[in-house]
N, C-alpha and C. Protein backbone atom coordinates (compact mmCIF):
# COMPACT_ATOMS: atom_id res chain seq x y z
N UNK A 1 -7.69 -40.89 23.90
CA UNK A 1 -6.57 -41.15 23.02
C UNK A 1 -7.01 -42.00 21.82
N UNK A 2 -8.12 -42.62 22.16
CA UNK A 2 -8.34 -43.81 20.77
C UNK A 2 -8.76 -42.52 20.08
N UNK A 3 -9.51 -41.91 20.34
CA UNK A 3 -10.54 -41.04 19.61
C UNK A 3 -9.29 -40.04 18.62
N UNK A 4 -8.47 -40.07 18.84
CA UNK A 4 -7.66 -39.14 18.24
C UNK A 4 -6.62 -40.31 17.48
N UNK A 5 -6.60 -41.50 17.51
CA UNK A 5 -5.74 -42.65 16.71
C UNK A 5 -7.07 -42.53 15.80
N UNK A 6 -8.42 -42.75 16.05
CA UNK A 6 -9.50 -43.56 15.26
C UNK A 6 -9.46 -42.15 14.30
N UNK A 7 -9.15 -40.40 14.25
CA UNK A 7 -9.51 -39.61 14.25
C UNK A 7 -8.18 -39.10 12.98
N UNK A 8 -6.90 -40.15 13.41
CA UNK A 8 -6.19 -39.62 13.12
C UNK A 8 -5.44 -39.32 11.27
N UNK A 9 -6.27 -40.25 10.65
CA UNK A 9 -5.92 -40.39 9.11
C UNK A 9 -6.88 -39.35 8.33
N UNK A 10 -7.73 -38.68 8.96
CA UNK A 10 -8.64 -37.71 8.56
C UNK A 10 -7.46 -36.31 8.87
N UNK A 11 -7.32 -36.18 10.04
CA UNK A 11 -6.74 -35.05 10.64
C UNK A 11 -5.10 -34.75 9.30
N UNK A 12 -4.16 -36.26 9.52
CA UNK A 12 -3.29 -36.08 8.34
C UNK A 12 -3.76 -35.38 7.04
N UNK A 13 -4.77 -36.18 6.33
CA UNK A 13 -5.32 -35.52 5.39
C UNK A 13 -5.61 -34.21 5.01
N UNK A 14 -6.52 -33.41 6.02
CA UNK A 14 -6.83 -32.32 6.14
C UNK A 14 -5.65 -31.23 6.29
N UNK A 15 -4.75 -31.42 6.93
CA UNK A 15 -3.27 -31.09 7.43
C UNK A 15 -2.49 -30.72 6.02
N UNK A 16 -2.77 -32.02 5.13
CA UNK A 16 -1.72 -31.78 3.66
C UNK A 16 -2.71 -31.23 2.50
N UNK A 17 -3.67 -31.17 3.17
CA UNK A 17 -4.53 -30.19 1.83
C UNK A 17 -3.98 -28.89 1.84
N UNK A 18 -4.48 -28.49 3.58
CA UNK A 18 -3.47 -27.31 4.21
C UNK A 18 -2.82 -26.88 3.42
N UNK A 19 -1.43 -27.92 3.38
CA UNK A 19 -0.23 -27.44 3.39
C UNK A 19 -0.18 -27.08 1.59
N UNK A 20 -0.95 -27.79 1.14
CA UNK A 20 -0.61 -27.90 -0.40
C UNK A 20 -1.56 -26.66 -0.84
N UNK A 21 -2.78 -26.62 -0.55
CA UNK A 21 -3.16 -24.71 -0.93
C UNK A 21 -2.14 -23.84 -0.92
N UNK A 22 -1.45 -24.30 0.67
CA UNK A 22 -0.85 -22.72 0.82
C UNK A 22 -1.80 -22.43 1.98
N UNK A 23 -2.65 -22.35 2.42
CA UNK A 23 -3.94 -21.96 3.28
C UNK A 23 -3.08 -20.88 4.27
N UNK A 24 -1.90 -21.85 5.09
CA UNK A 24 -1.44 -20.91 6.02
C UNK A 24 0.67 -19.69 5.76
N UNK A 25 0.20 -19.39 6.05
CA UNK A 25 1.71 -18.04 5.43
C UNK A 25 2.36 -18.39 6.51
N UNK A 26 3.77 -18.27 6.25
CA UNK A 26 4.89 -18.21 6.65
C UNK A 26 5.24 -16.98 6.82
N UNK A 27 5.61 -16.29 8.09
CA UNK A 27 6.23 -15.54 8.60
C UNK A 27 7.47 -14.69 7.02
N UNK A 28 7.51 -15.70 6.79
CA UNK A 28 8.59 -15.04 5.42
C UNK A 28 8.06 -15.24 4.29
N UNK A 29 7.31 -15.74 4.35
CA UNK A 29 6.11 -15.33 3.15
C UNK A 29 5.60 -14.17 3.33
N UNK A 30 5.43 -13.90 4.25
CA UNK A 30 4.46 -12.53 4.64
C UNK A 30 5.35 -11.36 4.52
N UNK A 31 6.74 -11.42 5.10
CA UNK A 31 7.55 -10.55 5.14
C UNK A 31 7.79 -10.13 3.42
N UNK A 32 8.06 -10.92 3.10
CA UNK A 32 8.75 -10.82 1.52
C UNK A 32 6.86 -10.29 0.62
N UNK A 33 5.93 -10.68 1.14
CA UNK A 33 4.76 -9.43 0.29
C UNK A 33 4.41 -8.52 0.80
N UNK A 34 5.10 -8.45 2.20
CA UNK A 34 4.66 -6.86 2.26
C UNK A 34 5.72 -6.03 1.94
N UNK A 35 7.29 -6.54 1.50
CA UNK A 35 8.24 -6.10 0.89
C UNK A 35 7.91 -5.28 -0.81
N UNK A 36 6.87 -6.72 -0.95
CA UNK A 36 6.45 -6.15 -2.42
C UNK A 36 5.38 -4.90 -2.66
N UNK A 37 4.50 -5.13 -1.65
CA UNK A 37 3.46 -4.52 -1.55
C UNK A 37 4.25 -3.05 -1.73
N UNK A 38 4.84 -2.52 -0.62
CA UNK A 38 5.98 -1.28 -0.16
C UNK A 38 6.47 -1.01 -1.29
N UNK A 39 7.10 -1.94 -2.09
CA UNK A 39 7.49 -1.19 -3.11
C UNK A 39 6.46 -0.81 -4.28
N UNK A 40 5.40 -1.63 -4.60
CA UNK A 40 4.65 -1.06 -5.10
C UNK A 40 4.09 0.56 -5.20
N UNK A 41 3.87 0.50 -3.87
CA UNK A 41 3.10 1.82 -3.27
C UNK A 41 4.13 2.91 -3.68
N UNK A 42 5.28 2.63 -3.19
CA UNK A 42 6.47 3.82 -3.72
C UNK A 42 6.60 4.05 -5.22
N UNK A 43 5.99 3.11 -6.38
CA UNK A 43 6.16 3.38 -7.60
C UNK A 43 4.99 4.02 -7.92
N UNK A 44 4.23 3.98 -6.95
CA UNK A 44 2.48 4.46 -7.48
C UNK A 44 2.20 5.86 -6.85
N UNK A 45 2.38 5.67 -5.73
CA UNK A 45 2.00 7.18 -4.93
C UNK A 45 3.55 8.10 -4.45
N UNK A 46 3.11 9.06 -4.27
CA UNK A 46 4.00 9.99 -4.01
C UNK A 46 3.57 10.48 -2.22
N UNK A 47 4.76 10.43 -1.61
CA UNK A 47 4.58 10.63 -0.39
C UNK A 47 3.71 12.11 0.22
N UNK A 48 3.70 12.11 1.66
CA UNK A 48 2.68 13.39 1.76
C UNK A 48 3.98 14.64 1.84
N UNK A 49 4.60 14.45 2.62
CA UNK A 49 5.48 15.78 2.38
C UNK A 49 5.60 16.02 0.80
N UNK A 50 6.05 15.26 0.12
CA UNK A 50 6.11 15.73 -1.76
C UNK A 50 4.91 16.56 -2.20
N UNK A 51 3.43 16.12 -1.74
CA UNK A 51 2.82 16.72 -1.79
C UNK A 51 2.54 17.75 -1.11
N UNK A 52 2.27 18.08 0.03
CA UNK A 52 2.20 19.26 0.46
C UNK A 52 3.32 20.35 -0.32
N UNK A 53 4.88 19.70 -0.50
CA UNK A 53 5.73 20.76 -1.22
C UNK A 53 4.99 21.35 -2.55
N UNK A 54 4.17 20.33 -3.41
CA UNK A 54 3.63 20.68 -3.89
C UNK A 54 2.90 21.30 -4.33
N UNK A 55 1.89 21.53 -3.18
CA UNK A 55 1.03 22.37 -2.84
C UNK A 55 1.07 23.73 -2.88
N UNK A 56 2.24 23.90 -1.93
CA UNK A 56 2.46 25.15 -1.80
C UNK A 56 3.05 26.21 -2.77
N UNK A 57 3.92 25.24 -4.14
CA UNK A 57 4.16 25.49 -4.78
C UNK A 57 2.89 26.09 -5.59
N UNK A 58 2.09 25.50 -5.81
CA UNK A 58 0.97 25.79 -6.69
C UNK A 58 0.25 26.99 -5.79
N UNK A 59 0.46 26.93 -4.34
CA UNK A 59 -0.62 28.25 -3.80
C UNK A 59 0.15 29.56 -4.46
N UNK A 60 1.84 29.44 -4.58
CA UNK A 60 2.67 30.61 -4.94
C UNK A 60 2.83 30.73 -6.14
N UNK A 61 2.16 29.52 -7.47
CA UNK A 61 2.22 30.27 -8.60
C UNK A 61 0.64 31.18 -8.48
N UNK A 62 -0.44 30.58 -7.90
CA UNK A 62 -1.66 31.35 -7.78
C UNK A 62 -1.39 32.76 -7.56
N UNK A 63 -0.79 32.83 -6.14
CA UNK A 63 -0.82 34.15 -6.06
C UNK A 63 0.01 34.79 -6.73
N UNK A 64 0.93 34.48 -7.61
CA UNK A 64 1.50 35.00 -8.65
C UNK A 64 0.79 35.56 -10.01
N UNK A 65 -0.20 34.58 -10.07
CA UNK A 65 -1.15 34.87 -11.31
C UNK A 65 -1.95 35.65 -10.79
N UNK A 66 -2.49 35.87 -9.51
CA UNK A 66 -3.03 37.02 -9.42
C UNK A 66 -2.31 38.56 -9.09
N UNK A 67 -1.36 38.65 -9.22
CA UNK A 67 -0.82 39.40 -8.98
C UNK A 67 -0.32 40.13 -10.35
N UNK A 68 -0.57 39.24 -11.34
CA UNK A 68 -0.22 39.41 -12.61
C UNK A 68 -1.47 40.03 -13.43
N UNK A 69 -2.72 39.19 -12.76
CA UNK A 69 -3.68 39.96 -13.24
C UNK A 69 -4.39 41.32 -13.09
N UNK A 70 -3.78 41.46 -11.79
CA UNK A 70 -4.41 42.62 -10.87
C UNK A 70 -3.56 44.17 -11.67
N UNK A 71 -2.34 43.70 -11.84
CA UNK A 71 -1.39 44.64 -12.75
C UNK A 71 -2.09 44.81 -13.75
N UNK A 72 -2.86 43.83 -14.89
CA UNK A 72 -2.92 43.99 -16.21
C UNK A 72 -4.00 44.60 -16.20
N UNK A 73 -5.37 44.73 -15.18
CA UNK A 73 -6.64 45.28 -14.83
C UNK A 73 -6.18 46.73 -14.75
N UNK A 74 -4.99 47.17 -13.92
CA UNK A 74 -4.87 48.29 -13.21
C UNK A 74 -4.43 48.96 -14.59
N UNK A 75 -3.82 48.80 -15.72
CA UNK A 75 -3.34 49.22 -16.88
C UNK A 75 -4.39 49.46 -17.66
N UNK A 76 -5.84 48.74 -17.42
CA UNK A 76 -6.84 49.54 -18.42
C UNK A 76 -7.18 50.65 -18.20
C-alpha cells in the first residue's frame, strides 16, 4: 500500500495527460465516428447490388451492340 501512496502523484499525472490527449475513446465517441465514417462511405461508394444492376445493364447494352453490328455486317 505505501508503494502505491509513494507511487501515487506520478500515476495522477500520467492519468490527466491521458485524459487531456484524448488517448482513450468513449464508447460515444466511437459511436458518433463510426456514424461519420458510414456516412461518408454512402456519399463515396455505391452499394454492391447498384452495381451489379449495373452491370447487367451494360452486359444488355453489349449484346445489343452486337447485335447491331452483326445486322450491319450481314447488309454488306
Amino acid at each position: 500500500m505505501e508503494k502505491i501512496l509513494e507511487y501515487s502523484p506520478i500515476i495522477i499525472v500520467v492519468l490527466m495527460f491521458f485524459v487531456q490527449q484524448r488517448l482513450f475513446v468513449t464508447p460515444e465517441q466511437l459511436e458518433k465516428k463510426h456514424r461519420e465514417i458510414i456516412e461518408e462511405i454512402e456519399e463515396k461508394f455505391v452499394t454492391i447490388h447498384s452495381f451489379h444492376d449495373l452491370k447487367e445493364q451494360f452486359s444488355e447494352i453489349k449484346e445489343k451492340i452486337d447485335k447491331i453490328y452483326d445486322l450491319l455486317i450481314d447488309l454488306k
